[in-house]
Protein backbone atom coordinates (compact mmCIF):
# COMPACT_ATOMS: atom_id res chain seq x y z
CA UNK A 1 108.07 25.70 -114.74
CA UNK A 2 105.89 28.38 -114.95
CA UNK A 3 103.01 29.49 -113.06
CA UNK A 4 100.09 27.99 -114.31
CA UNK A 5 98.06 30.96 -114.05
CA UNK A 6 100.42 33.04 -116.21
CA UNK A 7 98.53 34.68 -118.39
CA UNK A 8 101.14 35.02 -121.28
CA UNK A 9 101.18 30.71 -121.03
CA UNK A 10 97.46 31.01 -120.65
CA UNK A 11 97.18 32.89 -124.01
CA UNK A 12 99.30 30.74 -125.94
CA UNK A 13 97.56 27.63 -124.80
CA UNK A 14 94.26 28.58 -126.38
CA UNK A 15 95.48 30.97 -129.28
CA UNK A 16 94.04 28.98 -131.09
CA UNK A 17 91.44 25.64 -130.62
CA UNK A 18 93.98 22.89 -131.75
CA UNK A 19 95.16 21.52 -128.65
CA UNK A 20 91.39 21.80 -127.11
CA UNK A 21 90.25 20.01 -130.02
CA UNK A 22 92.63 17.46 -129.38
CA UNK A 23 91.65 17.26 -126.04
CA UNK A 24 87.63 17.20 -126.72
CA UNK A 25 88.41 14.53 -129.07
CA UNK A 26 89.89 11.70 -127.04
CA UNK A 27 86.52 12.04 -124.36
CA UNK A 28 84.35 11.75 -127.52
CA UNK A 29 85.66 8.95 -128.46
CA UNK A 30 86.76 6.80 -125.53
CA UNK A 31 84.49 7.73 -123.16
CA UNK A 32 82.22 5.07 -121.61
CA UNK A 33 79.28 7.55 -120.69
CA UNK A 34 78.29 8.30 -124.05
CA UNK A 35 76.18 11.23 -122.98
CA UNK A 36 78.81 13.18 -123.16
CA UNK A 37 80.25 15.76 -120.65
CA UNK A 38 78.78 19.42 -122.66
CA UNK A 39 75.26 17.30 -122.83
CA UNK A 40 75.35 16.83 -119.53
CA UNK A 41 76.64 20.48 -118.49
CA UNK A 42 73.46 21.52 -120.80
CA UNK A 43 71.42 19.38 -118.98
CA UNK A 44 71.70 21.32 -115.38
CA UNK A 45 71.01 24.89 -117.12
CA UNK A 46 67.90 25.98 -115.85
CA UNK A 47 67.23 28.61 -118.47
CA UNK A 48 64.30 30.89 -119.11
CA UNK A 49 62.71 32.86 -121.58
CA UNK A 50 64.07 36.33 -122.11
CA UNK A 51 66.96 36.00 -119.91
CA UNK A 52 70.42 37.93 -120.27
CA UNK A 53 72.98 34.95 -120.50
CA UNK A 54 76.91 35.88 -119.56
CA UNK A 55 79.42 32.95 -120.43
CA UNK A 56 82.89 33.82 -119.65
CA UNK A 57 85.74 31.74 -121.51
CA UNK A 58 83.12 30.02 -123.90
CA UNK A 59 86.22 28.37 -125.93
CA UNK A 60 85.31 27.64 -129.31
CA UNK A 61 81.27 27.38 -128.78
CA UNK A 62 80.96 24.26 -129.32
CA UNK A 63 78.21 23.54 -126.79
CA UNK A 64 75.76 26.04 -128.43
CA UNK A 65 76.09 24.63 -131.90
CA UNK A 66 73.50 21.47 -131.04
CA UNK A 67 72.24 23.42 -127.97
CA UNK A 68 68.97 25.60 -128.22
CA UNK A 69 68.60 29.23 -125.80
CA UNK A 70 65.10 29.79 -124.64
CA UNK A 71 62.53 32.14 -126.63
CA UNK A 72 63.40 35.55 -125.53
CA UNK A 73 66.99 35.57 -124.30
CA UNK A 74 70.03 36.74 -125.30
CA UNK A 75 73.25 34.81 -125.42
CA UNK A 76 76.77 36.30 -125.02
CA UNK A 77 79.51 34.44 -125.16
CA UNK A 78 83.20 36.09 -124.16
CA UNK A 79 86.70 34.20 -123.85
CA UNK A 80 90.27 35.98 -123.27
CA UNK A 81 91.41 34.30 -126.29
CA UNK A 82 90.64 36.12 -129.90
CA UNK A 83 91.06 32.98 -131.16
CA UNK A 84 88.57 31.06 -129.42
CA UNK A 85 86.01 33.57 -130.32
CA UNK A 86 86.70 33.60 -134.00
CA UNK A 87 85.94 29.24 -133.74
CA UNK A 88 82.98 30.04 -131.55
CA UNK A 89 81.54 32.38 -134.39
CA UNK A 90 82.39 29.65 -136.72
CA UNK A 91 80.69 27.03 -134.80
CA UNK A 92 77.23 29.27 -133.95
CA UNK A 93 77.17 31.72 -137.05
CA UNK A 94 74.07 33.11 -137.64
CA UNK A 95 72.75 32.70 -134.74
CA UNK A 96 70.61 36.03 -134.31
CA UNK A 97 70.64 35.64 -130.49
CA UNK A 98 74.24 35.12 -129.81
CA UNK A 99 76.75 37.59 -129.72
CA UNK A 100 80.40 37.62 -129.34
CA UNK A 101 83.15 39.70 -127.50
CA UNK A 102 86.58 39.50 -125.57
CA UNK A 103 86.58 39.75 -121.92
CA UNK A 104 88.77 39.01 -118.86
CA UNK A 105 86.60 37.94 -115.95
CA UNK A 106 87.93 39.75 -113.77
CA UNK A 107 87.45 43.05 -115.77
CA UNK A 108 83.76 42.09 -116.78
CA UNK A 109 82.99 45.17 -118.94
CA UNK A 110 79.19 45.21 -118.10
CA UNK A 111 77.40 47.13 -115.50
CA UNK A 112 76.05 45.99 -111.91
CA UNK A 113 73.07 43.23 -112.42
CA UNK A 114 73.17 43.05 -115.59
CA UNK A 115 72.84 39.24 -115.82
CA UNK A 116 69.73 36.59 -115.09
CA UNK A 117 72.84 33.68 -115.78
CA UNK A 118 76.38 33.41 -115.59
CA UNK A 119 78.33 30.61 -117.10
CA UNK A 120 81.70 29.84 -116.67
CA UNK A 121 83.26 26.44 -117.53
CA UNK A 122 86.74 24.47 -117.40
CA UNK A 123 88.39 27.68 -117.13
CA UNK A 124 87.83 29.32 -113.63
CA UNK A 125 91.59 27.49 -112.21
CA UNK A 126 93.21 29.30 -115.41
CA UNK A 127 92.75 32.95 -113.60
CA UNK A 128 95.07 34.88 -111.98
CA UNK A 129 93.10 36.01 -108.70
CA UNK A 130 90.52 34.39 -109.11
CA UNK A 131 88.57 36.04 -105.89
CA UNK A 132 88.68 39.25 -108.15
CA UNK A 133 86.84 36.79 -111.18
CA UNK A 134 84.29 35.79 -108.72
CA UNK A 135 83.34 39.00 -107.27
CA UNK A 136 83.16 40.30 -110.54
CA UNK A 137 80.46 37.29 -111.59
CA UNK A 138 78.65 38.23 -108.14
CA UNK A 139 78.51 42.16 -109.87
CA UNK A 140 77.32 41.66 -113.13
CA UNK A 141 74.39 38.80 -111.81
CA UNK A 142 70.75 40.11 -111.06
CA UNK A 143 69.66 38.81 -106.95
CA UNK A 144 69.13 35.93 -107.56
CA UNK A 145 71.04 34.93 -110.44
CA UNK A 146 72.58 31.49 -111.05
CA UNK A 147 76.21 31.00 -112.14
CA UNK A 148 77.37 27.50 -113.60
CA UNK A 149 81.08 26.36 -113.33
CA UNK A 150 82.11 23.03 -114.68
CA UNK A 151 85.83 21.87 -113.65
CA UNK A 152 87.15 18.63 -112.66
CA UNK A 153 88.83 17.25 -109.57
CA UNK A 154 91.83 16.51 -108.09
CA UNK A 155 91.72 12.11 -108.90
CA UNK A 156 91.48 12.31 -112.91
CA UNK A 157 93.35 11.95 -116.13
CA UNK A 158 96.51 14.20 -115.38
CA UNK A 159 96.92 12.82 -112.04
CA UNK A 160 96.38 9.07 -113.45
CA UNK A 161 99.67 10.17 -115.93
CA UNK A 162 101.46 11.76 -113.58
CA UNK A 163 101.91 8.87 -111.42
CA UNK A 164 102.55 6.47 -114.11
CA UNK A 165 104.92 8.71 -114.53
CA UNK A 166 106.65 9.12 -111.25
CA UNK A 167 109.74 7.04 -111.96
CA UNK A 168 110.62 9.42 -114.51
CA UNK A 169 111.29 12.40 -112.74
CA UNK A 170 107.28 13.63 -113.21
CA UNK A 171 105.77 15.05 -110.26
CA UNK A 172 102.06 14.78 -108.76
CA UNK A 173 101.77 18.78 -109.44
CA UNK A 174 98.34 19.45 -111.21
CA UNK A 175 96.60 22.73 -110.84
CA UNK A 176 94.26 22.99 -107.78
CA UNK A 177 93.22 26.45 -108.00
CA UNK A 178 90.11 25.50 -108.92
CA UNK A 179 88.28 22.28 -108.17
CA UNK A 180 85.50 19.53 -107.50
CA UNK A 181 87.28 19.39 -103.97
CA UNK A 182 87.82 23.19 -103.04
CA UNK A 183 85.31 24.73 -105.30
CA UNK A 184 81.98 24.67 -103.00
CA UNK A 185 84.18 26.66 -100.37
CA UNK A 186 85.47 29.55 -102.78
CA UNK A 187 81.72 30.02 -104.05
CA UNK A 188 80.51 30.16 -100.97
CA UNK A 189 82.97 33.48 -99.92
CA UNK A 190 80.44 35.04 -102.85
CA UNK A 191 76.98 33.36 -103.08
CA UNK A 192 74.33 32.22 -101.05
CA UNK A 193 73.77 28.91 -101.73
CA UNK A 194 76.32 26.51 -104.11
CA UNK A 195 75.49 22.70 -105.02
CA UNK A 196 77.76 20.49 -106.31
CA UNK A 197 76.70 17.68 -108.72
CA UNK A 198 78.99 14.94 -110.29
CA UNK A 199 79.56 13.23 -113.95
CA UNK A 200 80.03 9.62 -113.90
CA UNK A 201 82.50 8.69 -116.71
CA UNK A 202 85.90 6.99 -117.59
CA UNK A 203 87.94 5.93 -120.68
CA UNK A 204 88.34 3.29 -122.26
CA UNK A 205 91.44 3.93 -124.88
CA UNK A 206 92.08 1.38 -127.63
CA UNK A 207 94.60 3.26 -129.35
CA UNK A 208 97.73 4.46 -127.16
CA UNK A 209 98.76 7.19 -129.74
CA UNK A 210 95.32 9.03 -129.29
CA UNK A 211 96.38 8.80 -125.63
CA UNK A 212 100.04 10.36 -126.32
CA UNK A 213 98.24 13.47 -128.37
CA UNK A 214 96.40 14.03 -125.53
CA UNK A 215 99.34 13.95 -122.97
CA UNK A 216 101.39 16.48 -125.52
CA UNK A 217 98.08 18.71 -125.71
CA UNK A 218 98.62 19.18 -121.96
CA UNK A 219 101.84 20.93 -122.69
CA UNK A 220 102.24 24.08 -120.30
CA UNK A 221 99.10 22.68 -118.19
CA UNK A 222 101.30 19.87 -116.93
CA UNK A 223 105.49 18.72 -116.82
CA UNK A 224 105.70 15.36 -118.75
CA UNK A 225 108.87 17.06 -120.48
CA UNK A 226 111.46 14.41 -118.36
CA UNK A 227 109.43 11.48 -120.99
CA UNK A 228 110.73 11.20 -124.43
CA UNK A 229 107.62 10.56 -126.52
CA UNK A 230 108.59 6.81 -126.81
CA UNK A 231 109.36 6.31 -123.56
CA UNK A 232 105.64 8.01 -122.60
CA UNK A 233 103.94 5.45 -125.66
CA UNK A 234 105.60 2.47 -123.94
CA UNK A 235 104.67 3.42 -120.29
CA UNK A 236 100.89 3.92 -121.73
CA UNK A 237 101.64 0.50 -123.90
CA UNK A 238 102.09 -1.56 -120.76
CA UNK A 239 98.82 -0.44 -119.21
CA UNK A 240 97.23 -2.20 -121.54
CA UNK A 241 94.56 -4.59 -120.41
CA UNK A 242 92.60 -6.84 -122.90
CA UNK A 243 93.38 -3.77 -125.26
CA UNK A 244 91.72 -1.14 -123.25
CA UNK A 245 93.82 1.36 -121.26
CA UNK A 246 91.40 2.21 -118.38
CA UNK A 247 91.98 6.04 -117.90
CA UNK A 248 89.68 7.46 -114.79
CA UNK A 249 87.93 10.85 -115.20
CA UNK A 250 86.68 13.13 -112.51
CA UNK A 251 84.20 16.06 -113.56
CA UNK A 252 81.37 17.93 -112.33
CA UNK A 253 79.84 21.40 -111.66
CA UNK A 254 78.72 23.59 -109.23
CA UNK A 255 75.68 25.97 -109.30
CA UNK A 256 75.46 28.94 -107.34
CA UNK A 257 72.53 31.41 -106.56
CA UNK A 258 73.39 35.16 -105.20
């Protein structure tokens, strides 16, 4: 299997928004905190008037289409994929305060300080060395500065598959370059101060097909290729309970000041 930080496998797994649709689809509709998990993210921005605002792999922009930016500041969003920027300008066109371009974070084509905010979420265990992504966030932020990271932890959906899965040849193998359980300790290498805070959520999936999508979405993020489809909707079948397939999520973010 490949390395999960490949970028070439990286690429092709958000060319285009299809599979991360698929993905965002099954929390919005099974999940039992009906906040909802970009809400939520919003919710901890403490954003100001007139600030320069960096987000690095913004995906398709999803979270700024029902999501206001202070009076004042500017809004840029970046991802590595071309094709997550052309559904983020879909999703926030004509925004006047938004603009759009392709970066690698750990290339960030901007000078020193040249940020009041950095955000960068579900997407920092996708990068190659990632100490190089981090010191480049440190650059480009004003003293200071807060950078946002969402990602989830090591006790959640893939791992909850993965071991239903064990019998069949699938191993407990997710990618921990990145998470609620190491994160607060790579941050603090680069910032001054880092605070973790948590999302309280699960699903509850009625229909084990929706369930199946999501598990072939994962394709290149996770092995499941030792399951036939079948044998994977039968596994999920039998975990049935009163209807409902109890699926745990772990989630959260981490803020950090430099």
């Amino acid at each position: 299997m490949a390395s999960l930080n490949d970028k070439t496998q990286v690429r092709e797994q958000y060319k285009t928004s299809s599979n991360l649709n698929t993905r965002i689809s099954i929390h919005a509709k099974y999940s039992v905190n009906k906040q909802g998990f970009g809400n939520w993210i919003y919710e901890q921005y403490r954003l100001k008037e007139n600030e320069r605002i960096l987000e690095l792999g913004c995906g398709n922009g999803s979270m700024w289409k029902d999501h206001t930016i202070p009076g004042g500041a500017e809004l840029i969003l970046t991802d590595f994929s071309e094709g997550m920027l052309d559904s983020a300008r879909e999703n926030v066109s004509g925004r006047k305060n938004i603009s759009f371009r392709q970066v690698d974070i750990q290339n960030i084509p901007y000078p020193d300080e040249s940020f009041d905010v950095v955000i960068a979420n579900m997407m920092l265990y996708h990068v190659p060395d990632l100490r190089k992504g981090l010191t480049e966030v440190q650059r480009v932020l004003k003293p200071g500065g807060s950078f946002y990271c969402a990602t989830y932890g090591e006790h959640g959906i893939a791992e909850y598959i993965q071991d239903l899965l064990a019998d069949h040849g699938v191993k407990r193998e997710g990618n921990r370059v990145f998470t609620l359980q190491n994160g607060a300790e790579l941050l603090g290498a680069h910032f001054t101060s880092v605070e973790k805070r948590l999302y309280e959520d699960r699903l509850e999936v009625t229909e084990t097909q929706d369930l199946v999508d999501y598990v072939l979405s994962l394709d290149g993020m996770a092995d499941f290729r030792a399951v036939t489809v079948e044998q994977l909707y039968e596994i999920l079948e039998r975990q049935k309970i009163n209807g409902i397939i109890i699926v745990p999520k772990e989630y959260g973010m981490f803020m950090a000041l430099k």
